[in-house]
N, C-alpha and C. Protein backbone atom coordinates (compact mmCIF):
# COMPACT_ATOMS: atom_id res chain seq x y z
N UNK A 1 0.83 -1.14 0.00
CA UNK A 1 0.00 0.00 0.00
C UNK A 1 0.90 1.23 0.00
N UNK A 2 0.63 2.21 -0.57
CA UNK A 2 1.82 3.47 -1.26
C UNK A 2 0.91 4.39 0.46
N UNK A 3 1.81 4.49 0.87
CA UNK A 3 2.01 5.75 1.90
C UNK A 3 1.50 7.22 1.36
N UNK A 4 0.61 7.79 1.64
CA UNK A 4 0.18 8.61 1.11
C UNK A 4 0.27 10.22 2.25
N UNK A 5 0.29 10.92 1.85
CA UNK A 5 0.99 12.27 2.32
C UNK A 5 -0.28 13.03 2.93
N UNK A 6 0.23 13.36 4.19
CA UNK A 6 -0.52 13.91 4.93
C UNK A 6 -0.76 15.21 5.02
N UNK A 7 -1.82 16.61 5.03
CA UNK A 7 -1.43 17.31 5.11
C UNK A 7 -0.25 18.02 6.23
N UNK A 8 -0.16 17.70 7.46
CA UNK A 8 0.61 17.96 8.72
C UNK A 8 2.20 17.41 8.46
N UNK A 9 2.57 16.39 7.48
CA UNK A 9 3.72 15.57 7.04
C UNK A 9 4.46 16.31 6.56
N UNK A 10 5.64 16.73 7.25
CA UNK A 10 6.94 17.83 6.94
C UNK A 10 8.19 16.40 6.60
N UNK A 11 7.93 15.56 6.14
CA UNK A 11 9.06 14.22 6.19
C UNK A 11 9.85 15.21 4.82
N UNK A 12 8.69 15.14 3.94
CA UNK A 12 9.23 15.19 2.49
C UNK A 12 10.01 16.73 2.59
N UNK A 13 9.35 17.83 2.78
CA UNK A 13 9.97 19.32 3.34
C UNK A 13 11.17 18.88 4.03
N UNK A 14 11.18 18.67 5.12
CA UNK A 14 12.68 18.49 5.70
C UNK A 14 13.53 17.49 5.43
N UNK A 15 13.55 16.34 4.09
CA UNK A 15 14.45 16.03 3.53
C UNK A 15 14.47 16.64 2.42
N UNK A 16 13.81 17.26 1.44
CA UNK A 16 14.32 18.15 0.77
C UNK A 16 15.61 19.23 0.81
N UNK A 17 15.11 20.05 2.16
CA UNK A 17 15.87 21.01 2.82
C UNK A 17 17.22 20.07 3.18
N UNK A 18 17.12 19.35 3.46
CA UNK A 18 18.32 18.75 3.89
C UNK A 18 19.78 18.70 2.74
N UNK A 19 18.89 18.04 1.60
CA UNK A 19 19.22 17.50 0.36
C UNK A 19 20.28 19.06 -0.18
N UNK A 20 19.80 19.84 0.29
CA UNK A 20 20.10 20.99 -0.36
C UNK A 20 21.09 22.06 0.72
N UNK A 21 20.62 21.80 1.79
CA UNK A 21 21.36 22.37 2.68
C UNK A 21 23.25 21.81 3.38
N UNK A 22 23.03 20.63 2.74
CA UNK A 22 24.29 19.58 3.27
C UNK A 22 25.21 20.06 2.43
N UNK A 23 24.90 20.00 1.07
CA UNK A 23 26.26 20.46 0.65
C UNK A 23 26.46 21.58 0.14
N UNK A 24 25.41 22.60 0.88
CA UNK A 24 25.81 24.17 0.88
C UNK A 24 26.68 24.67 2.26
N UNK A 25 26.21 23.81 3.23
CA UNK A 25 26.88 23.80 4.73
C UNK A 25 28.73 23.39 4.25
N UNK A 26 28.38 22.37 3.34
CA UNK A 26 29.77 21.20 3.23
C UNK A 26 30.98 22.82 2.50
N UNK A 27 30.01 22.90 1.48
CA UNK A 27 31.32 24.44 0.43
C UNK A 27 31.66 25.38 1.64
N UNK A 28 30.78 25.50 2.20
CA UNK A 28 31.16 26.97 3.39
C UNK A 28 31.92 26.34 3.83
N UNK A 29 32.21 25.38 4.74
CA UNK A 29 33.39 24.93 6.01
C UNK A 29 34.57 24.80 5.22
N UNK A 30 34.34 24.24 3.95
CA UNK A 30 35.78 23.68 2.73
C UNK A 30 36.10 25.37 3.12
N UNK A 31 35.12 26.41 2.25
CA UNK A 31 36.14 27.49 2.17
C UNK A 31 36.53 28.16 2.72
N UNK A 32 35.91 27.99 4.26
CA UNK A 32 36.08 28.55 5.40
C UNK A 32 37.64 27.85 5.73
N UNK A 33 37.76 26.64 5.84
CA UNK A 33 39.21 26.08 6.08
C UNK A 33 40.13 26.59 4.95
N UNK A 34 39.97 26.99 3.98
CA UNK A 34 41.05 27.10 2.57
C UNK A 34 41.19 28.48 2.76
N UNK A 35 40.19 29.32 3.76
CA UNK A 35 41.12 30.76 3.26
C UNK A 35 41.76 30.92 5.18
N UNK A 36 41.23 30.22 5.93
CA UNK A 36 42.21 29.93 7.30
C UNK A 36 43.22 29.55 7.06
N UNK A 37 43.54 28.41 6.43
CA UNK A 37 44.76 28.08 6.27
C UNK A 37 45.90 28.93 5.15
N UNK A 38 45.24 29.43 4.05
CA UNK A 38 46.07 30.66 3.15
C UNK A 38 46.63 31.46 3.67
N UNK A 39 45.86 31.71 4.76
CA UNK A 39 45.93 33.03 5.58
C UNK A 39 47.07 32.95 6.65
N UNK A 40 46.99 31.67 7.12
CA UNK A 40 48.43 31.23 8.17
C UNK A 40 49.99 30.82 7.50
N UNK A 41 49.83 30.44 6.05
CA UNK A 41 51.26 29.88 5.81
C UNK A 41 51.33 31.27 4.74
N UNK A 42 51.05 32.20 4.64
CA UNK A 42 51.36 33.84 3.86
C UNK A 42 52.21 34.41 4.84
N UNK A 43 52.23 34.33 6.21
CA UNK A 43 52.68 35.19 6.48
C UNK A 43 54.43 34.69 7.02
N UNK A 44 54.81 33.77 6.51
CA UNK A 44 56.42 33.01 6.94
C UNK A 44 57.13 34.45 6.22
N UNK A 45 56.49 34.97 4.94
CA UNK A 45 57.69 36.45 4.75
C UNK A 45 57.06 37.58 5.19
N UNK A 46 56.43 37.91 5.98
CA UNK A 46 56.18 38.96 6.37
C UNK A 46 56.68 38.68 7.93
N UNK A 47 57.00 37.29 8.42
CA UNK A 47 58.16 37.25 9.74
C UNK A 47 59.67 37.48 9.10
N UNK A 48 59.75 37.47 8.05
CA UNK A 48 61.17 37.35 7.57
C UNK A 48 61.29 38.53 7.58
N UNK A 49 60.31 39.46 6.54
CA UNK A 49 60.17 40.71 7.06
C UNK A 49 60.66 42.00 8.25
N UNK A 50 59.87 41.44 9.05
CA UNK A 50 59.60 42.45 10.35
C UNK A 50 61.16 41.68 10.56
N UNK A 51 61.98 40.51 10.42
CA UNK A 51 63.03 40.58 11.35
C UNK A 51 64.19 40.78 10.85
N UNK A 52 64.00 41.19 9.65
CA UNK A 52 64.78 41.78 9.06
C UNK A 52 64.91 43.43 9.54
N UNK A 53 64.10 43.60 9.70
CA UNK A 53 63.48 45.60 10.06
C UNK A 53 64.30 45.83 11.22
N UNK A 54 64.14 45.08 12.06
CA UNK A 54 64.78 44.63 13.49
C UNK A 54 66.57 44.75 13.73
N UNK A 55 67.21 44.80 12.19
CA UNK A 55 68.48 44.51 12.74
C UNK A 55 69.28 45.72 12.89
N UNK A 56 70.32 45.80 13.33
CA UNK A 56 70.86 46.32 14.31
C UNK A 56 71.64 47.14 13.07
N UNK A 57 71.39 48.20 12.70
CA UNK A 57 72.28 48.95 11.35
C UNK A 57 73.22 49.57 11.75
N UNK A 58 74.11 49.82 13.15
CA UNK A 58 74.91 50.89 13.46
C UNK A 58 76.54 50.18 12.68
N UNK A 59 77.27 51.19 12.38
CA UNK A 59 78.36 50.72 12.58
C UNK A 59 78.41 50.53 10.85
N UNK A 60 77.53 50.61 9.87
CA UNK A 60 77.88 49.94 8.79
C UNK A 60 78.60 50.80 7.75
N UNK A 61 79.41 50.44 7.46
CA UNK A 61 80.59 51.04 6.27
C UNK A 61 79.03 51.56 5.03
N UNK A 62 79.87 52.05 4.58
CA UNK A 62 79.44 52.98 3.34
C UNK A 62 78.96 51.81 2.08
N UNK A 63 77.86 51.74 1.54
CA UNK A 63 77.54 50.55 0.74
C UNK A 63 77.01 49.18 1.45
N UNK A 64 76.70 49.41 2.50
CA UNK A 64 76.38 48.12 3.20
C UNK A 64 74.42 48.86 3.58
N UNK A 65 73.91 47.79 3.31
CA UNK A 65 72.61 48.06 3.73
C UNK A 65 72.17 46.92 4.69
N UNK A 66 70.34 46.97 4.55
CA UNK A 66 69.50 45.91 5.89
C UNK A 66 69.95 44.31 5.41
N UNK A 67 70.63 44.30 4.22
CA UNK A 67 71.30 42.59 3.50
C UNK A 67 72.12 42.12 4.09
N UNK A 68 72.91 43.20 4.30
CA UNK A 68 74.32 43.28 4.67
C UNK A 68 74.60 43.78 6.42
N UNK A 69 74.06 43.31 7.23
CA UNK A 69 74.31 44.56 8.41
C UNK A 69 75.58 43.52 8.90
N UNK A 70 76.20 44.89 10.09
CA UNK A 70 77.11 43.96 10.75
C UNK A 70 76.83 43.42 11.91
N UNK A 71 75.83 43.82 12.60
CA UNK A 71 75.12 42.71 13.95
C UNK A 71 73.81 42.63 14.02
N UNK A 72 73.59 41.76 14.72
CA UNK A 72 71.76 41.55 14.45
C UNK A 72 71.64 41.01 16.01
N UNK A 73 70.62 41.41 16.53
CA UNK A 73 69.94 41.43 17.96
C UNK A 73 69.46 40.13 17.88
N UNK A 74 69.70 39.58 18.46
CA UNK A 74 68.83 37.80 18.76
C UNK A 74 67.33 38.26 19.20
N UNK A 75 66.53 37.24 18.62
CA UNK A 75 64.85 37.18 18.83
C UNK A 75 65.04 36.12 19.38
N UNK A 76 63.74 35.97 20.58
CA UNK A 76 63.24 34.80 20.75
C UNK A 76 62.95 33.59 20.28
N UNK A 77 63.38 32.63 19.93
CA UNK A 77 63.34 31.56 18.97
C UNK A 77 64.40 31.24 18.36
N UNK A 78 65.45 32.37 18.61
CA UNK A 78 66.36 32.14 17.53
C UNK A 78 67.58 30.96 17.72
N UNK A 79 68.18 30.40 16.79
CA UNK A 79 69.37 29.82 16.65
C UNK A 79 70.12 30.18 16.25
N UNK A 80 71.75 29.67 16.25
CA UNK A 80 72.76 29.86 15.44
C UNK A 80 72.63 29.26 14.26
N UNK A 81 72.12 28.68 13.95
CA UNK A 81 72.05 28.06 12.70
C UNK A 81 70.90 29.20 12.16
N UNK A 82 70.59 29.33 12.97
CA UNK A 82 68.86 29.98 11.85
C UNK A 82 69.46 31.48 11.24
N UNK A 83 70.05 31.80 12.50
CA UNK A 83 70.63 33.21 12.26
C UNK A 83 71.92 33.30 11.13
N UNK A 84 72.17 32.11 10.81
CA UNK A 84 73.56 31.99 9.96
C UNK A 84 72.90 31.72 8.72
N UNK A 85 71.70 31.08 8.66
CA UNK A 85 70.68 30.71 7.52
C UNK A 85 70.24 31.98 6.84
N UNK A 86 69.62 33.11 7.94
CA UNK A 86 69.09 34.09 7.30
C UNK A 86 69.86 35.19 6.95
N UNK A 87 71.56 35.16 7.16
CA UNK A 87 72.39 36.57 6.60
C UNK A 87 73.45 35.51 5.85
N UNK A 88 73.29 34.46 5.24
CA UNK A 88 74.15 33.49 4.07
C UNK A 88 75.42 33.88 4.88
N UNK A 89 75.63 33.08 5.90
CA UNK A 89 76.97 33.21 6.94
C UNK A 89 77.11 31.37 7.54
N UNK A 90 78.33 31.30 7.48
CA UNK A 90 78.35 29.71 8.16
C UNK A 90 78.39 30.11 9.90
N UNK A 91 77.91 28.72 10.24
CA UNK A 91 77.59 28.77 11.41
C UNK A 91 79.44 29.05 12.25
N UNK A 92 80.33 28.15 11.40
CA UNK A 92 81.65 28.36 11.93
C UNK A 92 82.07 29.83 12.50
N UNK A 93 81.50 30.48 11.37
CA UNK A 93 81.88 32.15 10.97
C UNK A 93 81.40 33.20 12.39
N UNK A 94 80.61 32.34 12.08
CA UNK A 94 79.24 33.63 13.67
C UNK A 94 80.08 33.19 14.96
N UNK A 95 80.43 31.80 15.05
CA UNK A 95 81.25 31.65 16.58
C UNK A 95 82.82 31.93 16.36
N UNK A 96 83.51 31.92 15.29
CA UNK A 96 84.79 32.61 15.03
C UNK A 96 84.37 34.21 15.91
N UNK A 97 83.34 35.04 15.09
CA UNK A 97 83.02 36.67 15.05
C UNK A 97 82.43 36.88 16.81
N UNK A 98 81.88 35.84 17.42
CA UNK A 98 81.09 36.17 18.57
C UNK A 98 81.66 34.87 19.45
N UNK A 99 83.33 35.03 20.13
CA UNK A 99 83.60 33.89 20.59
C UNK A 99 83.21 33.87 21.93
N UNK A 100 82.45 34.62 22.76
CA UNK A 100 81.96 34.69 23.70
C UNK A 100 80.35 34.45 23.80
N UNK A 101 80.17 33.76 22.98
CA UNK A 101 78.43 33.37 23.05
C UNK A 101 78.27 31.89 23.28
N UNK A 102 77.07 31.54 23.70
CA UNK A 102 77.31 30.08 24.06
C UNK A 102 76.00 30.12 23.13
N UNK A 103 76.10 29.00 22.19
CA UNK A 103 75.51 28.49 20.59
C UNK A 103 73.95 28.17 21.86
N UNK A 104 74.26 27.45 22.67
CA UNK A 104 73.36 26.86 23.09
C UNK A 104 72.48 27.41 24.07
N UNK A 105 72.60 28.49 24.27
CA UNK A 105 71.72 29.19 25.36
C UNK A 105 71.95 30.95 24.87
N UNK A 106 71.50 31.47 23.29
CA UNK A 106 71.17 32.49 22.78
C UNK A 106 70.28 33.03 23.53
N UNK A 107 70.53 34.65 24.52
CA UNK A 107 69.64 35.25 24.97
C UNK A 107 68.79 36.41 24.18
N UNK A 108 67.21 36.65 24.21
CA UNK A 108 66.99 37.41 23.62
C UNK A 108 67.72 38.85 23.92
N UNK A 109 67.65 39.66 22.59
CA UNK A 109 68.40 40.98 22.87
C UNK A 109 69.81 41.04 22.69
N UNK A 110 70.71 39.78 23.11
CA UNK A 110 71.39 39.45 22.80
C UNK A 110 72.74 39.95 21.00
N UNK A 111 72.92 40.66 21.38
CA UNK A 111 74.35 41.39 19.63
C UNK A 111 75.01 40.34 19.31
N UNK A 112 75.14 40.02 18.11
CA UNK A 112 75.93 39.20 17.46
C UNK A 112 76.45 39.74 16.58
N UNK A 113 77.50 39.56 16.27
CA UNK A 113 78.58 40.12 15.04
C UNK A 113 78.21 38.91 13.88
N UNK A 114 77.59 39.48 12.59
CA UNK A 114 77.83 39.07 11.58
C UNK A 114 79.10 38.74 10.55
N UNK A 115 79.63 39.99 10.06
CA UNK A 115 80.16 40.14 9.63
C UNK A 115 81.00 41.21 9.98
């Protein structure tokens, strides 16, 4: 016997709505996650940025710019390696130039001789 539709029977209405609402809900959260996440891995050069802005310009000969400085202030986070990564300097070079630093316990604020 075929089930026949009641006037008061919202079955068919609210799977309709459903049908239609699931994967309008589903695109929003996708693009809700795709411009969250765009939005977090953009900004790795705009930290490169600002810590670049940060370095320490005194002292620099004539022709030397923010590429080139001769000391740079330690940040929080930082390493010898990272810091030798971001001014194309070997790590040898920075503890030759700064033989009074201990590699392993970089304080923030901290001057280092680059070059």
């Amino acid at each position: 016997m075929a089930a026949s539709s009641a006037p008061g029977d919202t079955t068919r209405r609210i799977s309709w709505f459903n049908r239609v609402l699931a994967p309008i809900a589903l695109v929003a959260v996708l693009l809700a996650v795709f411009v969250i996440v765009s939005q977090n891995t953009g900004d790795s050069d705009k930290a490169a940025d600002d810590a670049k802005a940060k370095i320490d310009s005194e002292g620099k000969k004539d022709g030397e710019g923010a590429e080139n400085p001769r000391t740079y202030a330690v940040e929080e986070g930082d390493t010898l390696s990272g810091i030798a990564a971001k001014f194309d300097v070997s790590v040898k070079r920075l503890e030759r130039l700064n033989p009074d630093i201990d590699p392993q316990a970089l304080a923030a604020g901290q001057e280092l001789t680059i070059r």
